[in-house]
C-alpha atoms as a PDB file:
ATOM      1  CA  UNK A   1      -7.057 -20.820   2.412  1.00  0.00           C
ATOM      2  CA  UNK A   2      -4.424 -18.333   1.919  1.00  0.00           C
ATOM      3  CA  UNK A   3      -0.426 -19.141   2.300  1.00  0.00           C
ATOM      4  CA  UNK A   4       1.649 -18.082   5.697  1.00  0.00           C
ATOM      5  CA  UNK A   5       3.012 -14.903   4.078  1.00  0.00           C
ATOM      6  CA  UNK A   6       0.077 -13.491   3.249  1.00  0.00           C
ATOM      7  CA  UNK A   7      -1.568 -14.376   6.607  1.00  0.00           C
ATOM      8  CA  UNK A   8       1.373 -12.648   8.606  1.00  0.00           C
ATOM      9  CA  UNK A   9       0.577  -9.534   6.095  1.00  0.00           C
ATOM     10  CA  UNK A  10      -3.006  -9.836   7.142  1.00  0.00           C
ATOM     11  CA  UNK A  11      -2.535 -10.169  11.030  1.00  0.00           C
ATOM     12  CA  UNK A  12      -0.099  -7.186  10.531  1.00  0.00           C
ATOM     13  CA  UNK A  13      -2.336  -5.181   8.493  1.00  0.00           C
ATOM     14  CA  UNK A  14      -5.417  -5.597  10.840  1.00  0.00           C
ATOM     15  CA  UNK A  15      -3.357  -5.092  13.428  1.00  0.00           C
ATOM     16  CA  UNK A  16      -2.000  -1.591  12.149  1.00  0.00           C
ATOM     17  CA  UNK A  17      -5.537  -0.406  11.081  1.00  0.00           C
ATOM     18  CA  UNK A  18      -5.789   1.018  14.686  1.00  0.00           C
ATOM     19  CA  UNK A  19      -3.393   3.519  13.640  1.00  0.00           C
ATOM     20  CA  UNK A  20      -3.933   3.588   9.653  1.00  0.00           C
ATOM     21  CA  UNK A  21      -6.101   6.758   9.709  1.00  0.00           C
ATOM     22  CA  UNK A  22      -3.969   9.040  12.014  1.00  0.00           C
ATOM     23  CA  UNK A  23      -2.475  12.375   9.845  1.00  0.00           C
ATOM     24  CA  UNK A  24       1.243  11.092  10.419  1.00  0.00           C
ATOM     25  CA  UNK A  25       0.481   8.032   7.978  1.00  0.00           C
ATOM     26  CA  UNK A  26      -1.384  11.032   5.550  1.00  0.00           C
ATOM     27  CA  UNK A  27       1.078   9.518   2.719  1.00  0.00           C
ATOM     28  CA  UNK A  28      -1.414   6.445   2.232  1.00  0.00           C
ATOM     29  CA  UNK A  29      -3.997   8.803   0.728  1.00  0.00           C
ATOM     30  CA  UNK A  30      -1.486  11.473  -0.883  1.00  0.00           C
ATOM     31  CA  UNK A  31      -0.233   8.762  -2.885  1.00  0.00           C
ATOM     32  CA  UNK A  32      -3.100   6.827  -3.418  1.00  0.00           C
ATOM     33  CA  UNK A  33      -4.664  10.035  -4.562  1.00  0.00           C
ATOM     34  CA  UNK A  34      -2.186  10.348  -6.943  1.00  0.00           C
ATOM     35  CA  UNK A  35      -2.114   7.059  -8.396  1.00  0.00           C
ATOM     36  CA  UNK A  36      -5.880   8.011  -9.262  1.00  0.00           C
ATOM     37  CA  UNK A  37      -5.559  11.135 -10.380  1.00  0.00           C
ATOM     38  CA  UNK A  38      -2.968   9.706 -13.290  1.00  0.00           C
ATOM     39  CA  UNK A  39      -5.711   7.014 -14.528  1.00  0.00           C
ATOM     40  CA  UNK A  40      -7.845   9.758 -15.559  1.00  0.00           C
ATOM     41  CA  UNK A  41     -11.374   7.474 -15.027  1.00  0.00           C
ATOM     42  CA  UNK A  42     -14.340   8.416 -16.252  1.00  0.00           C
ATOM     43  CA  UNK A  43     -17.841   8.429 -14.798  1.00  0.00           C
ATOM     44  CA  UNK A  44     -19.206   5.097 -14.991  1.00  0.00           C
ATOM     45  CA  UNK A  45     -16.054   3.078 -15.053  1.00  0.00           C
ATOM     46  CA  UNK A  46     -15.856  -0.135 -13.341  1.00  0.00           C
ATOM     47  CA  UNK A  47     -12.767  -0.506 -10.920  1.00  0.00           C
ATOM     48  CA  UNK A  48     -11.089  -2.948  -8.599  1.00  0.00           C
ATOM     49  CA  UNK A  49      -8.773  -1.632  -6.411  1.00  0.00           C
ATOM     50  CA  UNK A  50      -6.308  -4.667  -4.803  1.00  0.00           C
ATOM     51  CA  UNK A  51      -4.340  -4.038  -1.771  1.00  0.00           C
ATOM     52  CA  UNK A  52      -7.321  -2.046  -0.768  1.00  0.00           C
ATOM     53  CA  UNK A  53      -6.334  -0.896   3.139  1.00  0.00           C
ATOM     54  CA  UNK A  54      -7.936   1.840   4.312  1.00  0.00           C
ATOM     55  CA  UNK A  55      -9.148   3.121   0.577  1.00  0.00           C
ATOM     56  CA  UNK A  56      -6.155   5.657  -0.145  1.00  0.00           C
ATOM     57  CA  UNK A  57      -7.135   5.074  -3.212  1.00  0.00           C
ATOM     58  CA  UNK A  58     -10.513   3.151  -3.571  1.00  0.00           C
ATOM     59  CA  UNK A  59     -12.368   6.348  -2.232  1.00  0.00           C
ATOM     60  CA  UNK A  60     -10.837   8.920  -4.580  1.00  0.00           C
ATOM     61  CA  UNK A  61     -11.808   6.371  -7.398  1.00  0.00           C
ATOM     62  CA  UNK A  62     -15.230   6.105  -6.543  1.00  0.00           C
ATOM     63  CA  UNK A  63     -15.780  10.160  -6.624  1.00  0.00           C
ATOM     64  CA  UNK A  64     -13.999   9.753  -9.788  1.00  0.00           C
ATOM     65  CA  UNK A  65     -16.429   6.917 -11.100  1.00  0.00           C
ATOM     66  CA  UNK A  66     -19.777   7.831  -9.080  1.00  0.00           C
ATOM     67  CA  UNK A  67     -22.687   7.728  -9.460  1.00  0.00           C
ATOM     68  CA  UNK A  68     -22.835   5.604 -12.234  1.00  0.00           C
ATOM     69  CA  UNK A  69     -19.495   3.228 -12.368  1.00  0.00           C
ATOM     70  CA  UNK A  70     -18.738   1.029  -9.697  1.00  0.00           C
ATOM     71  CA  UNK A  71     -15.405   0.057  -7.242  1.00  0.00           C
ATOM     72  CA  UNK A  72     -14.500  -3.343  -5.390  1.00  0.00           C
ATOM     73  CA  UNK A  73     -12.127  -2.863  -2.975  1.00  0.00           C
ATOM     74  CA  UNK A  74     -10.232  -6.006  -1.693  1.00  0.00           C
ATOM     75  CA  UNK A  75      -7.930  -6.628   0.850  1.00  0.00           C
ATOM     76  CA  UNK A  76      -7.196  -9.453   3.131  1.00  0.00           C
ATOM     77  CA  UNK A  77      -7.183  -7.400   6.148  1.00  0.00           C
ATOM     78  CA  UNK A  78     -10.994  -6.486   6.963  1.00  0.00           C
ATOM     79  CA  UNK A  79     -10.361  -3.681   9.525  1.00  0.00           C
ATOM     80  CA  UNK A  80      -8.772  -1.682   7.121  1.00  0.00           C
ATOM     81  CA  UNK A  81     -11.428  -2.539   4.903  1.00  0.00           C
ATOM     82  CA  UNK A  82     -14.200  -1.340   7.566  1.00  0.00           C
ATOM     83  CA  UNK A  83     -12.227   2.268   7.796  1.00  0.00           C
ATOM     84  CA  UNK A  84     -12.858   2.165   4.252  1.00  0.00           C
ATOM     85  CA  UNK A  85     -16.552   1.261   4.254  1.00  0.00           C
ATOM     86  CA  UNK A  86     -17.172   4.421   6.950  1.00  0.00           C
ATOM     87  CA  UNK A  87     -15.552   6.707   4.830  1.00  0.00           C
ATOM     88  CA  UNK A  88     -16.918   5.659   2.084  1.00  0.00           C
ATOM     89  CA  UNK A  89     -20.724   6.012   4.028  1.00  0.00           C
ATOM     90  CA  UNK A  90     -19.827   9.562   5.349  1.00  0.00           C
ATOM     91  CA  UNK A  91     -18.882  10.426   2.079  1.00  0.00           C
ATOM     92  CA  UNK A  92     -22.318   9.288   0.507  1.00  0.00           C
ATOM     93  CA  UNK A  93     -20.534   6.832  -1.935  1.00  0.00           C
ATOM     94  CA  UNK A  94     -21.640   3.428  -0.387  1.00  0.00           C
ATOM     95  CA  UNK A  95     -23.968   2.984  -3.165  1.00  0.00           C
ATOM     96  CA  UNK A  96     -20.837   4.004  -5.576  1.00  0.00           C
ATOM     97  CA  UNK A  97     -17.485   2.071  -2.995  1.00  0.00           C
ATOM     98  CA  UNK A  98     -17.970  -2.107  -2.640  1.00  0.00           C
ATOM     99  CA  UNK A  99     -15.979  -4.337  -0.406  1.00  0.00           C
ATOM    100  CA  UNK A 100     -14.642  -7.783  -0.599  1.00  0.00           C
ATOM    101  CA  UNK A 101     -12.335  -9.481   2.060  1.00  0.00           C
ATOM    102  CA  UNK A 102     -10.838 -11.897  -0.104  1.00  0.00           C
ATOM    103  CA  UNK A 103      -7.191 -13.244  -1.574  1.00  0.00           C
ATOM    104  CA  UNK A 104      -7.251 -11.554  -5.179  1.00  0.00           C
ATOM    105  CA  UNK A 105      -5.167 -14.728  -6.430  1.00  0.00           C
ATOM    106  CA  UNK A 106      -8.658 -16.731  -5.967  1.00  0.00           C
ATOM    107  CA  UNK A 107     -10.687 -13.407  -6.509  1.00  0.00           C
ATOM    108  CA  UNK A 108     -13.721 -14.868  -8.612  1.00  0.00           C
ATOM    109  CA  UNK A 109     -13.777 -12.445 -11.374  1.00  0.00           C
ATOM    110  CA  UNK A 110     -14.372 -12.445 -14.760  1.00  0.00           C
ATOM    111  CA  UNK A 111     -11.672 -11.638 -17.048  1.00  0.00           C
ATOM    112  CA  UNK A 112     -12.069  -8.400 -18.789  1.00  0.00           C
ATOM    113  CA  UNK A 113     -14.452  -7.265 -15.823  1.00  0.00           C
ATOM    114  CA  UNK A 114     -12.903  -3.860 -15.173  1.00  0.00           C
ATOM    115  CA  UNK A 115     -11.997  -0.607 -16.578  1.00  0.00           C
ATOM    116  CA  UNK A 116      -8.900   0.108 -14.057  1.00  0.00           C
ATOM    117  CA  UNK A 117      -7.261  -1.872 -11.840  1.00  0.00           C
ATOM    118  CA  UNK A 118      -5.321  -0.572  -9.190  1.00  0.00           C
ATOM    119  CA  UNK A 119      -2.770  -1.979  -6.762  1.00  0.00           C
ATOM    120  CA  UNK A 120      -1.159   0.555  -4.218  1.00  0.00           C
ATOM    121  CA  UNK A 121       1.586  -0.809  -2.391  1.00  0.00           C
ATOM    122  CA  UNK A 122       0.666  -4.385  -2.320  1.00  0.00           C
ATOM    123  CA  UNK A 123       2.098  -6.284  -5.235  1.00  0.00           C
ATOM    124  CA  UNK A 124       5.170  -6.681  -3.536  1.00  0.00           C
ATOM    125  CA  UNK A 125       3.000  -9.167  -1.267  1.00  0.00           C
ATOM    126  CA  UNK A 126       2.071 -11.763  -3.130  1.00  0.00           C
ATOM    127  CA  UNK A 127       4.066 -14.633  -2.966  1.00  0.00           C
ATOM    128  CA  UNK A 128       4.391 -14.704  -6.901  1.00  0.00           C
ATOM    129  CA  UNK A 129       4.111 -11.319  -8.396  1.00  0.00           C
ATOM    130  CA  UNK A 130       4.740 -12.281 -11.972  1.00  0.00           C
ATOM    131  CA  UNK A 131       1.471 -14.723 -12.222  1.00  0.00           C
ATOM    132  CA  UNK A 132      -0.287 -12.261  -9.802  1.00  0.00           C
ATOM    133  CA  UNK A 133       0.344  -9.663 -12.140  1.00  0.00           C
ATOM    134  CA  UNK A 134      -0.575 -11.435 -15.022  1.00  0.00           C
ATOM    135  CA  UNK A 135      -3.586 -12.039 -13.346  1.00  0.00           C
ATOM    136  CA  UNK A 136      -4.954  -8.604 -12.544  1.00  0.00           C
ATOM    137  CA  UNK A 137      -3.817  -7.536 -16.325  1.00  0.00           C
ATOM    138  CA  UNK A 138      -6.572 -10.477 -17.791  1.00  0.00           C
ATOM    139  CA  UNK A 139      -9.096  -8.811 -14.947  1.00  0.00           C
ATOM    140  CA  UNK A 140      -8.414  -5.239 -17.036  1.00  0.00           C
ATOM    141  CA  UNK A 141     -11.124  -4.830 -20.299  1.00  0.00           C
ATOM    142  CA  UNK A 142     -10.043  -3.818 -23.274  1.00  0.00           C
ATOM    143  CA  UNK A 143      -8.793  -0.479 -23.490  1.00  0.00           C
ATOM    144  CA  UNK A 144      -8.929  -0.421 -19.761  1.00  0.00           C
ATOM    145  CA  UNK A 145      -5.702   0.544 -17.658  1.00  0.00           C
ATOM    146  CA  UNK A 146      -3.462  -1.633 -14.643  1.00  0.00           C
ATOM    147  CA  UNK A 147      -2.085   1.240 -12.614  1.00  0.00           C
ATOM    148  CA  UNK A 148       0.726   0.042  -9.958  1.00  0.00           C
ATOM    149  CA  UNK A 149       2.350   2.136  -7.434  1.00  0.00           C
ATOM    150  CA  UNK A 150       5.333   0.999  -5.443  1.00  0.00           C
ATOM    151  CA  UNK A 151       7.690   2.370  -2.715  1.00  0.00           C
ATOM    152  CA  UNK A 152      10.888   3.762  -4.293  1.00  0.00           C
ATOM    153  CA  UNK A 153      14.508   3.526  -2.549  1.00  0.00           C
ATOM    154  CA  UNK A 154      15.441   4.532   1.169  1.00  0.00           C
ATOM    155  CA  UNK A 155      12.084   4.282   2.684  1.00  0.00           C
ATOM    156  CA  UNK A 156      11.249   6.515   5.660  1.00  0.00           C
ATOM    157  CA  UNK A 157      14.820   6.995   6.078  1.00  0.00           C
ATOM    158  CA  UNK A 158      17.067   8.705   8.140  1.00  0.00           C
ATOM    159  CA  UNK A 159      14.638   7.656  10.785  1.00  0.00           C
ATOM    160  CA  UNK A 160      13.867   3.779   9.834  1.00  0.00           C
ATOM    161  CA  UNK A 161      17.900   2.646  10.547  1.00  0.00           C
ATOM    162  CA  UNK A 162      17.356   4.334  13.777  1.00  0.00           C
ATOM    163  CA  UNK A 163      14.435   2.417  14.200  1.00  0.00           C
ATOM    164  CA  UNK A 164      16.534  -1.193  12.831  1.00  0.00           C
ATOM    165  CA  UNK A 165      19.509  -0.027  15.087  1.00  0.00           C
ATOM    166  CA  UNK A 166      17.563  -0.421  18.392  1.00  0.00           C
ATOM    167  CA  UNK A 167      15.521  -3.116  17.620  1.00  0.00           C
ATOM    168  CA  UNK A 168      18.363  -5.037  16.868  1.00  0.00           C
ATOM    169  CA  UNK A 169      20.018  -3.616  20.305  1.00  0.00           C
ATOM    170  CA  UNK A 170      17.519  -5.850  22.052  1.00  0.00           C
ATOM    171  CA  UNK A 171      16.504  -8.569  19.904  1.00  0.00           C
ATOM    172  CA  UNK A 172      18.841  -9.147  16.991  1.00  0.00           C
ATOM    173  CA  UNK A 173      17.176 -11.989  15.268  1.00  0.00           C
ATOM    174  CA  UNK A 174      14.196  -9.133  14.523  1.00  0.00           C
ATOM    175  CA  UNK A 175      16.338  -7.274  12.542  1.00  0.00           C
ATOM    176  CA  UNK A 176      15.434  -7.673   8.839  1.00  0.00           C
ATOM    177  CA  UNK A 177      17.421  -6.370   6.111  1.00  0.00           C
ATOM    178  CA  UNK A 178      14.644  -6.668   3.861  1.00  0.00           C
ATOM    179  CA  UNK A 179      11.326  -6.056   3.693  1.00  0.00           C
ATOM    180  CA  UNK A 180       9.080  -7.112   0.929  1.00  0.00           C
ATOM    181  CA  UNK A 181       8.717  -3.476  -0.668  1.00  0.00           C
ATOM    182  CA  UNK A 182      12.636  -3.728  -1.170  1.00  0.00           C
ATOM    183  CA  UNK A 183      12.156  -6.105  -4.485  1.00  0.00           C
ATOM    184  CA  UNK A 184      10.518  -3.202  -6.276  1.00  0.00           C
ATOM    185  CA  UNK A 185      12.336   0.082  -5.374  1.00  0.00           C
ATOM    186  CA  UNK A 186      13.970  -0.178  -9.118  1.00  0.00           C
ATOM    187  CA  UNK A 187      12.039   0.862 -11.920  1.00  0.00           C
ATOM    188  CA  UNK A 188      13.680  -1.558 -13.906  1.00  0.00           C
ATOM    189  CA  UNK A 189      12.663  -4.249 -11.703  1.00  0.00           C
ATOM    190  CA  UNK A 190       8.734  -3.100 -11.656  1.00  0.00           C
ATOM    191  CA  UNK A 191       9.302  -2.308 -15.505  1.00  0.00           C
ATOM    192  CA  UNK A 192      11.167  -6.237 -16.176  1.00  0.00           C
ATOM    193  CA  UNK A 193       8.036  -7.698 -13.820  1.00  0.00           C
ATOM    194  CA  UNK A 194       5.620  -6.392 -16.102  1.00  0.00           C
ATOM    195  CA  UNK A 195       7.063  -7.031 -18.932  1.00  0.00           C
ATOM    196  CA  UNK A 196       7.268 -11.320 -17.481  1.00  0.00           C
ATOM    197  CA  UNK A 197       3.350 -10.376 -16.397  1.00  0.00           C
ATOM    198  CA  UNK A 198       2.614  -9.606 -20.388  1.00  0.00           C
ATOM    199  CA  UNK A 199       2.050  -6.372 -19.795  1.00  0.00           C
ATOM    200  CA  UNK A 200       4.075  -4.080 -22.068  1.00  0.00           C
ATOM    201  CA  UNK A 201       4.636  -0.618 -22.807  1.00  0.00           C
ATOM    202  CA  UNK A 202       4.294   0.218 -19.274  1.00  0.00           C
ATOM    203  CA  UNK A 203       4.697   3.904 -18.283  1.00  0.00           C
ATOM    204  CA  UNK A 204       6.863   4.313 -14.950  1.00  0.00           C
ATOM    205  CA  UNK A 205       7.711   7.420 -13.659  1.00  0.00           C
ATOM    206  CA  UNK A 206       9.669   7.278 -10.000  1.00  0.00           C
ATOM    207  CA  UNK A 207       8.780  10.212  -7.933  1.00  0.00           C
ATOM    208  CA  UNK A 208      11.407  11.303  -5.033  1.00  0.00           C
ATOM    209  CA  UNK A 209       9.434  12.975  -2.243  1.00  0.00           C
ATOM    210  CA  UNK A 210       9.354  13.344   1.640  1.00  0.00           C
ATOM    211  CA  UNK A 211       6.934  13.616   4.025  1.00  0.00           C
ATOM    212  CA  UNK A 212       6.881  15.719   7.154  1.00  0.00           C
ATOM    213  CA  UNK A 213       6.977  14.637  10.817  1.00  0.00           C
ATOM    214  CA  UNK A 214       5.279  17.757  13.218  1.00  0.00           C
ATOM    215  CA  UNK A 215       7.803  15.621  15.784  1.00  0.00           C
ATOM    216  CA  UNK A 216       9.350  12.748  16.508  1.00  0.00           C
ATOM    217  CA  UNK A 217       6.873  10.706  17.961  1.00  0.00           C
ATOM    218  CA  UNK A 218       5.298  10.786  14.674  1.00  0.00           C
ATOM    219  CA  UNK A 219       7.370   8.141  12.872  1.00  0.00           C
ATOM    220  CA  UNK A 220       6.358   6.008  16.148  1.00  0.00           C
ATOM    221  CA  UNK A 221       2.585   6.233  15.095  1.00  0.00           C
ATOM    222  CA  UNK A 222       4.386   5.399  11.540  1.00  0.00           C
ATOM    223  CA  UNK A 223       5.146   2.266  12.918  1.00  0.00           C
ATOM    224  CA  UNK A 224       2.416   1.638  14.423  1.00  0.00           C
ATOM    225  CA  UNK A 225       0.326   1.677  11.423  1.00  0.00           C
ATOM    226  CA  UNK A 226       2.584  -0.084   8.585  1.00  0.00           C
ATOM    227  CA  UNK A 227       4.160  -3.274   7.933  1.00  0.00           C
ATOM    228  CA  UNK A 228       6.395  -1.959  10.807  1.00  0.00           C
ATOM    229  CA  UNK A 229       3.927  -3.263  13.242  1.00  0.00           C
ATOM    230  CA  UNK A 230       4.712  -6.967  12.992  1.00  0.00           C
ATOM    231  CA  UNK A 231       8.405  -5.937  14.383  1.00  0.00           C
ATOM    232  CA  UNK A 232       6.982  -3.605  16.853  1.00  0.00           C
ATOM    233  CA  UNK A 233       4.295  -6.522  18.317  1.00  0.00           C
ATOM    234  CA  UNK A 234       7.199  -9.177  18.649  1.00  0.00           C
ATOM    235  CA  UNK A 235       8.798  -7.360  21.211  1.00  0.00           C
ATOM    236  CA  UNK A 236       7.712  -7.425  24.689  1.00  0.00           C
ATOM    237  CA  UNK A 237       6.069  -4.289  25.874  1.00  0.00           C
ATOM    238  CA  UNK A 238       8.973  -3.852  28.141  1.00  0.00           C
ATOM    239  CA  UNK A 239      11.038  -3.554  24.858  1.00  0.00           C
ATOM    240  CA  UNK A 240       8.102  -1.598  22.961  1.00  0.00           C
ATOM    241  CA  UNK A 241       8.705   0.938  25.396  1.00  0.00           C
ATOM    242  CA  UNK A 242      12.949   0.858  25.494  1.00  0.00           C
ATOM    243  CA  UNK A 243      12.281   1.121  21.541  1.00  0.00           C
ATOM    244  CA  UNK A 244      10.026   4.187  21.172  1.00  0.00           C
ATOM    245  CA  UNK A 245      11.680   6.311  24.071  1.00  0.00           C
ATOM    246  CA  UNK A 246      15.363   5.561  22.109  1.00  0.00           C
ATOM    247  CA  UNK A 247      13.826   6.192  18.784  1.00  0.00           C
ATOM    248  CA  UNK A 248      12.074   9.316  19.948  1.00  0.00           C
ATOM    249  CA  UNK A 249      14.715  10.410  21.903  1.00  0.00           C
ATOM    250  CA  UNK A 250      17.579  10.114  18.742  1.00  0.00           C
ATOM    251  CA  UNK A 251      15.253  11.362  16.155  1.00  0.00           C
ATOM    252  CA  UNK A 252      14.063  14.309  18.502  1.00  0.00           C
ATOM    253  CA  UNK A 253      18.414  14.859  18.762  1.00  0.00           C
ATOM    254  CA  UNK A 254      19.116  15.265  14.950  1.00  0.00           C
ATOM    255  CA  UNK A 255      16.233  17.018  14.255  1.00  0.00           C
ATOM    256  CA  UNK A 256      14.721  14.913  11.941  1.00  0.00           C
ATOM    257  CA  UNK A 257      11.652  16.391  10.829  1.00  0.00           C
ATOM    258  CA  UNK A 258      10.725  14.182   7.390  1.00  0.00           C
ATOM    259  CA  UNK A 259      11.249  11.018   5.998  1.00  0.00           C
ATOM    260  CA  UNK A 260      11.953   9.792   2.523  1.00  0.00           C
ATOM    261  CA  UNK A 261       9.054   8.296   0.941  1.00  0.00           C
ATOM    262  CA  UNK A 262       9.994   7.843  -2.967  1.00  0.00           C
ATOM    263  CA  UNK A 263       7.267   6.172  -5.016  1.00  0.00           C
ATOM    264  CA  UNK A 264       7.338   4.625  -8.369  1.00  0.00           C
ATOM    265  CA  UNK A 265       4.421   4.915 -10.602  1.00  0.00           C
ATOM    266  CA  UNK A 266       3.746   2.814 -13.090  1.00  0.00           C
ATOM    267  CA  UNK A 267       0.417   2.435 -15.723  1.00  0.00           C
ATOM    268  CA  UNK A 268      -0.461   0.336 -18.856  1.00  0.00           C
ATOM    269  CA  UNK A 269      -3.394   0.615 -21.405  1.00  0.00           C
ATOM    270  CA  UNK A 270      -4.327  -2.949 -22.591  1.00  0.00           C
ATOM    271  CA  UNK A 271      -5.104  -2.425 -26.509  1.00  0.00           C
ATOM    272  CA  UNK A 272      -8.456  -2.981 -27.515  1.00  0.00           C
END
């Protein structure tokens, strides 16, 4: 059994896999990518990538690790987590890339089962991030590394308020002022959970970056395929449509063509 927030993640999540893949939402694998390349794994390392999706990251670690070290990706939302096992099979690293549909606060693991574990976007999910936290830093061996990447400040801005502003033009009580990436934009905040997780000496570096839009109906598709999609599936499709052609419409107007997406990075070496 998993709690109500992390069933409304899943819902949304499987939900959004329809449009997790498209090249407007490229910033899932650029960052996940990234969060890889700073782990530096070797061949033959064991990893466990949480918060899996659509394997941003689990499919770089595997090249990384393969063909003798082995990841487990898990996510609650399986039809992100079948993008990642076709990938992973056109790639030729299904033998290399495992999957697990399961809540990683009941994951049965093994402490001190994994060289690296990595969380992309997703501990700001779980219902209690400190014991979560603590949780995946028992899962990491000895002299093996957590790795945790988080959204920074002003996400997808200028065109997310536009997005808020009309939603709330219809249906108010939709608006939300905060979403649960907002309790980590601060690296003092991801550095302070850590810390309350037992893991110290964390490095965190906070990356401010942007990511292009070839036109406006891009950040739509954004939407489509992020949290954003539990907003955008309470609305009647009347509304959908007001929504989109107002969106559209204003960010086609001021010329938006990026969006903020500021990351924070952070990584921790558990001492042997």
């Amino acid at each position: 059994m998993i709690d109500e927030g992390k069933r409304r993640a899943q819902s949304t999540y499987n939900a959004a896999a329809d449009h997790f893949d498209d090249p407007a939402l490229g910033f899932w694998d650029r960052y996940g990518h990234a969060t890889v390349e700073r782990l530096e794994l070797h061949r033959g390392a064991t990893v466990l990538d949480v918060c899996a999706g659509a394997g941003g990251s689990a499919l770089p670690a595997a090249v990384r690790v393969a063909p003798t070290g082995r990841v487990l990706a898990v996510d609650l939302a399986d039809n992100l987590l079948a993008l990642t096992r076709r990938k992973a099979e056109r790639a030729g690293l299904s033998s290399v890339l495992s999957t697990r549909c399961a809540d990683v606060d009941t994951l049965e693991e093994s402490d001190g089962r994994f060289d690296a574990v990595i969380v992309v976007f997703g501990l700001f999910f779980f219902p209690d991030m400190t014991a979560s936290t603590a949780r995946l830093w028992r899962l990491v061996a000895p002299g093996g590394k957590l790795a945790v990447t988080t959204w920074g400040p002003r996400l997808f801005e200028p065109a997310i308020s536009t997005f808020w502003a009309e939603v709330s033009a219809l249906r108010p009580e939709l608006n939300r002022a905060y979403q649960p990436w907002d309790s980590l934009t601060d690296p003092a905040k991801l550095r302070q959970l850590l810390a309350d997780a037992g893991v110290h000496d964390a490095e965190i570096v906070a990356l401010d970056d942007t990511y292009p839009l070839r036109a406006a109906e891009d950040f739509w598709t954004i939407v489509l395929g992020s949290g954003y999609r539990a907003t955008h599936d309470a609305l009647t499709d009347h509304e959908q449509a007001v929504v989109h052609d107002r969106v559209v419409a204003k960010l086609t107007e001021s010329e938006v063509t990026a969006i903020e997406t500021n990351v924070i990075y952070a990584s921790a070496t558990k001492l042997p």
